[in-house]
N, C-alpha and C. Protein backbone atom coordinates (compact mmCIF):
# COMPACT_ATOMS: atom_id res chain seq x y z
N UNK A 1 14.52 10.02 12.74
CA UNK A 1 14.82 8.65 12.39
C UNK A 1 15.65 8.03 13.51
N UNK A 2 15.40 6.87 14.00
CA UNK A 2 16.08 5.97 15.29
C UNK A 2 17.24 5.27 14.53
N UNK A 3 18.22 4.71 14.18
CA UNK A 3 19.09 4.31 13.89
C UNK A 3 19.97 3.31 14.63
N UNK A 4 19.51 1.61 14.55
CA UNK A 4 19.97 1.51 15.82
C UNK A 4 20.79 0.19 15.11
N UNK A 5 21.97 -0.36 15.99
CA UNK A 5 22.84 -1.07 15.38
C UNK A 5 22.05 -2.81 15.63
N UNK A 6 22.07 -3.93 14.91
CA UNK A 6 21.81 -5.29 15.68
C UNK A 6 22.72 -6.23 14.75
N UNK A 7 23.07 -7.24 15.83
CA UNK A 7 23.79 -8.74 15.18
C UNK A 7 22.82 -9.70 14.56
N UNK A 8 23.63 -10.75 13.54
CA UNK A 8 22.68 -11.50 13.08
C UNK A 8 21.74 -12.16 14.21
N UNK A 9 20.48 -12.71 14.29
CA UNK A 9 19.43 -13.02 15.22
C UNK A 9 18.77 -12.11 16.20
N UNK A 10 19.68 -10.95 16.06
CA UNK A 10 18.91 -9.92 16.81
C UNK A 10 17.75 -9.44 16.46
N UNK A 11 16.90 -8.81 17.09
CA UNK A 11 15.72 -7.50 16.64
C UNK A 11 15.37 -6.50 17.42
N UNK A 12 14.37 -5.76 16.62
CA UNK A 12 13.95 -4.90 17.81
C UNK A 12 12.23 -4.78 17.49
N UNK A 13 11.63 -4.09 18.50
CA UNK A 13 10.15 -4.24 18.70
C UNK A 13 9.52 -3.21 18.02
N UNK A 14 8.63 -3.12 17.76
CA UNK A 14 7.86 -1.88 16.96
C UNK A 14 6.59 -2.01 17.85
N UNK A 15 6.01 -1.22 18.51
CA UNK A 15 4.88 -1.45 19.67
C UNK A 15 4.60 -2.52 20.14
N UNK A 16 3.56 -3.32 20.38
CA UNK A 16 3.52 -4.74 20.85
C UNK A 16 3.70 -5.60 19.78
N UNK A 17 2.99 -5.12 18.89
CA UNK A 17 2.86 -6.13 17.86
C UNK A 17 3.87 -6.67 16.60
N UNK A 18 4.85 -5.89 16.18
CA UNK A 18 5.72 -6.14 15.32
C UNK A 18 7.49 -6.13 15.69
N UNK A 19 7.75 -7.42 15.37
CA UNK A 19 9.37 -7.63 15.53
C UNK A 19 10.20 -7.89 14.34
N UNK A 20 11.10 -7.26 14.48
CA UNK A 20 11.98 -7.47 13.32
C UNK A 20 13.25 -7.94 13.13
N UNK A 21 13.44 -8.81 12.83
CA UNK A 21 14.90 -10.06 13.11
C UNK A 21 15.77 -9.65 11.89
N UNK A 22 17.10 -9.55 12.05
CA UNK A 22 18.20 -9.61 11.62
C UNK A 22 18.42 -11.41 10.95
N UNK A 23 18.09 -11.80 9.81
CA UNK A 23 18.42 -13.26 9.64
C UNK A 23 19.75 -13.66 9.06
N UNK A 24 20.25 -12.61 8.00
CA UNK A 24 21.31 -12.97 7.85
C UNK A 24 22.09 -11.56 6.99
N UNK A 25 23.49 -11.86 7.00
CA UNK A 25 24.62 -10.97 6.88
C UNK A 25 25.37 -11.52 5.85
N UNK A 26 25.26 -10.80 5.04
CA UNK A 26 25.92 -11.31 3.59
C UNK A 26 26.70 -10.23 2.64
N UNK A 27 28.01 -9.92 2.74
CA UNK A 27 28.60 -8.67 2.31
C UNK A 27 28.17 -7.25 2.57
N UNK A 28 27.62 -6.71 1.75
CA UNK A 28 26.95 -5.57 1.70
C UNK A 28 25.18 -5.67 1.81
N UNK A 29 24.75 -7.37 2.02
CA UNK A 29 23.43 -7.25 2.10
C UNK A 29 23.14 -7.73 3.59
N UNK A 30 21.82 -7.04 3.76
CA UNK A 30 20.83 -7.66 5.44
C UNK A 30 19.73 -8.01 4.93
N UNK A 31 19.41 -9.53 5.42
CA UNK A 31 17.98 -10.27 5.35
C UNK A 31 17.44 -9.82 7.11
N UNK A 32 16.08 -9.17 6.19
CA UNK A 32 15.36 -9.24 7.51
C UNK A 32 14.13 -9.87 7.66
N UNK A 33 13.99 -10.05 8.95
CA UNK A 33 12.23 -10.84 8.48
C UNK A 33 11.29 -10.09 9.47
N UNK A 34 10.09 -9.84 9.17
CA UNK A 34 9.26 -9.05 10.30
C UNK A 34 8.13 -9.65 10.41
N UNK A 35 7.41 -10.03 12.01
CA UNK A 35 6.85 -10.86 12.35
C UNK A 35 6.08 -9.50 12.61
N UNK A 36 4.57 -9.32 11.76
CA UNK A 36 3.64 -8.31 11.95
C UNK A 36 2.24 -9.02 12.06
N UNK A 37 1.19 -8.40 12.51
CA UNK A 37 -0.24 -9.24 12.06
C UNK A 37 -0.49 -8.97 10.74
N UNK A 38 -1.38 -10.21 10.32
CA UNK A 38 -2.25 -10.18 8.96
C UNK A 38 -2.82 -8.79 8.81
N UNK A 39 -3.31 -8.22 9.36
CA UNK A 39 -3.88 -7.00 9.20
C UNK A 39 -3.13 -6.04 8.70
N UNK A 40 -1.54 -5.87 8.86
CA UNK A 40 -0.62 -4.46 8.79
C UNK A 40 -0.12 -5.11 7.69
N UNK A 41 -0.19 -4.05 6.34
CA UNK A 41 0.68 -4.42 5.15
C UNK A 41 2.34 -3.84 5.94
N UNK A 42 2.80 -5.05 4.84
CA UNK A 42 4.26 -4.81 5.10
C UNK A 42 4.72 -4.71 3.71
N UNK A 43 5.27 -3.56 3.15
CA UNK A 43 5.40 -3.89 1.46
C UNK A 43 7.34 -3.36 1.66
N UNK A 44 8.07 -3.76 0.49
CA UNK A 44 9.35 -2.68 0.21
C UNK A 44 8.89 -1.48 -0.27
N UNK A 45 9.69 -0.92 0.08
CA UNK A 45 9.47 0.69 -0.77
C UNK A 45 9.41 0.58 -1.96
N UNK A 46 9.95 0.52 -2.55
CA UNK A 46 9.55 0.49 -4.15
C UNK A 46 7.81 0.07 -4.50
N UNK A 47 7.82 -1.22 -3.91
CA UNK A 47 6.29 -1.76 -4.41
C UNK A 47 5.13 -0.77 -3.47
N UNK A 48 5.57 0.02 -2.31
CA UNK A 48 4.74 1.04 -1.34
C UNK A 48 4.51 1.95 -2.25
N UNK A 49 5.46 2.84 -3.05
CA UNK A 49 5.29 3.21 -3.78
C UNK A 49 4.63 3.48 -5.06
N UNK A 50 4.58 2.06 -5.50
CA UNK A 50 3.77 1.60 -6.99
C UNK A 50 2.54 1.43 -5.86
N UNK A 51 2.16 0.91 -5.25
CA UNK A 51 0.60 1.01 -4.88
C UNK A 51 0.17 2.67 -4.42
N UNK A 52 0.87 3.57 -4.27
CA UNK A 52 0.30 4.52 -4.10
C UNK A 52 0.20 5.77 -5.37
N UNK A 53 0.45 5.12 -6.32
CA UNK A 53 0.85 5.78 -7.62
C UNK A 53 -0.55 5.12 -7.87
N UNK A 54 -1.00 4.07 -7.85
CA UNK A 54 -1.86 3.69 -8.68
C UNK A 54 -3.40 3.81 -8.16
N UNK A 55 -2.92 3.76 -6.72
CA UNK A 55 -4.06 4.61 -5.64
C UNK A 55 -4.55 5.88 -6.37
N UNK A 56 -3.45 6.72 -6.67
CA UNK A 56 -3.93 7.91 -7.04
C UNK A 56 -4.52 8.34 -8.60
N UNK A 57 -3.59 7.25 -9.32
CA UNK A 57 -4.20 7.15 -10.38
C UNK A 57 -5.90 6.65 -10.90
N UNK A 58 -5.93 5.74 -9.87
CA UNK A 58 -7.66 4.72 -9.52
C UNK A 58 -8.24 6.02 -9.47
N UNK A 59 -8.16 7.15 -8.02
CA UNK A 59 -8.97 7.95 -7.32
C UNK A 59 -9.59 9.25 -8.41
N UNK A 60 -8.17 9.32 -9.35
CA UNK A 60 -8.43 10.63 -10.01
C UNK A 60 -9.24 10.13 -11.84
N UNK A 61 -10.26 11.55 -11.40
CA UNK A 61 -11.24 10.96 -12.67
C UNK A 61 -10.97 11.83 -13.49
N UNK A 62 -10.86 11.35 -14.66
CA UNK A 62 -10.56 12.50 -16.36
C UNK A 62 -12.10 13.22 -16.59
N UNK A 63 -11.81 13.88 -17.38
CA UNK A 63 -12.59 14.80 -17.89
C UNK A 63 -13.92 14.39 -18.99
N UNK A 64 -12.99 13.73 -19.42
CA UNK A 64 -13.13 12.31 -20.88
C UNK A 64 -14.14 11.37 -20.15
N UNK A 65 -13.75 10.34 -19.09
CA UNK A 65 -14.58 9.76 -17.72
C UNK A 65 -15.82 9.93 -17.79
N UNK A 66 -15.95 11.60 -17.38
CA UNK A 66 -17.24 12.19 -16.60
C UNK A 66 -17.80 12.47 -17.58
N UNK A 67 -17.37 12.62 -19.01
CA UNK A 67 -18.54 13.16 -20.06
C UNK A 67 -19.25 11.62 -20.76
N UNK A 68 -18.60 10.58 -20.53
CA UNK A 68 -18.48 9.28 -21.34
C UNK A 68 -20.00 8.27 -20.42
N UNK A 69 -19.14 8.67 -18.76
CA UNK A 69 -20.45 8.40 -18.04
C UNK A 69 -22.26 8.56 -18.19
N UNK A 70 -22.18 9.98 -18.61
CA UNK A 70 -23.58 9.90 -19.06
C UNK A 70 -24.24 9.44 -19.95
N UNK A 71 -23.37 8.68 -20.97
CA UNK A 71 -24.16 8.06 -22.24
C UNK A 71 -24.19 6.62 -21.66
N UNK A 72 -23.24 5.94 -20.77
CA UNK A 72 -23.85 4.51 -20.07
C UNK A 72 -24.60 4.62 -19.34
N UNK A 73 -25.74 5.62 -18.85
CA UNK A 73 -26.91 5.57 -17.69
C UNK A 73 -27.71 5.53 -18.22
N UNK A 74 -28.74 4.91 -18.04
CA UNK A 74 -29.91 5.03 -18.71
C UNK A 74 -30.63 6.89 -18.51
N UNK A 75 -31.41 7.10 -19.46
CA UNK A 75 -32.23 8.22 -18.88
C UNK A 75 -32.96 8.08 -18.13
N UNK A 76 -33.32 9.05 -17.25
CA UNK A 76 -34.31 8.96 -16.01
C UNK A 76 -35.72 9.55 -17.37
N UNK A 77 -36.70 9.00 -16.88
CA UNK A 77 -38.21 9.23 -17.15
C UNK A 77 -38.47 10.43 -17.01
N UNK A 78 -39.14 11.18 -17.76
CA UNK A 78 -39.58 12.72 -17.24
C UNK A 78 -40.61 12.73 -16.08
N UNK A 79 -41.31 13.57 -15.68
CA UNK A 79 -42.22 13.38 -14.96
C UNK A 79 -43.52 13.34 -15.19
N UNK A 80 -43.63 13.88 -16.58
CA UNK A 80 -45.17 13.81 -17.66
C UNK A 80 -45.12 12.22 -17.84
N UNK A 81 -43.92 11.33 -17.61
CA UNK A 81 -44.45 10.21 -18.36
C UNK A 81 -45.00 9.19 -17.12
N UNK A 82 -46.05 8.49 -18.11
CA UNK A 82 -46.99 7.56 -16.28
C UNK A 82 -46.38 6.53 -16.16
């Protein structure tokens, strides 16, 4: 982990593309703002979190799911039938 100190209006660079400004200083709190492209999510941890909980929850299939699935498909045709 880099750990690095900045004043209000300061920042620092994250490869070319992302900067991150110090906006303001308020007791025990720091506003920051980060100038990233549209393309790179920028989430807080907490909400990084809840999307990857629910990622995993989406990905993983029940048991219940996979048996329930075969009664919404239609049947396939045998091969005796013309």
């Amino acid at each position: 982990m880099l750990v690095l100190t900045r004043k209000l209006n300061e920042s620092i660079h994250i490869g070319t593309d992302i900067e991150i400004f110090v906006v303001e200083i308020k007791d025990d709190h720091v506003k920051i703002g980060i100038k990233a492209p549209k393309d790179i999510p920028v989430h807080r941890a907490e909400i990084y979190k809840s999307i990857l909980e629910e990622n995993s929850l989406a990905a993983s299939t029940s048991e219940a799911a996979l048996q329930n699935i075969g009664e919404l498909l239609p049947e396939k045709p045998s091969k005796q039938d013309p």
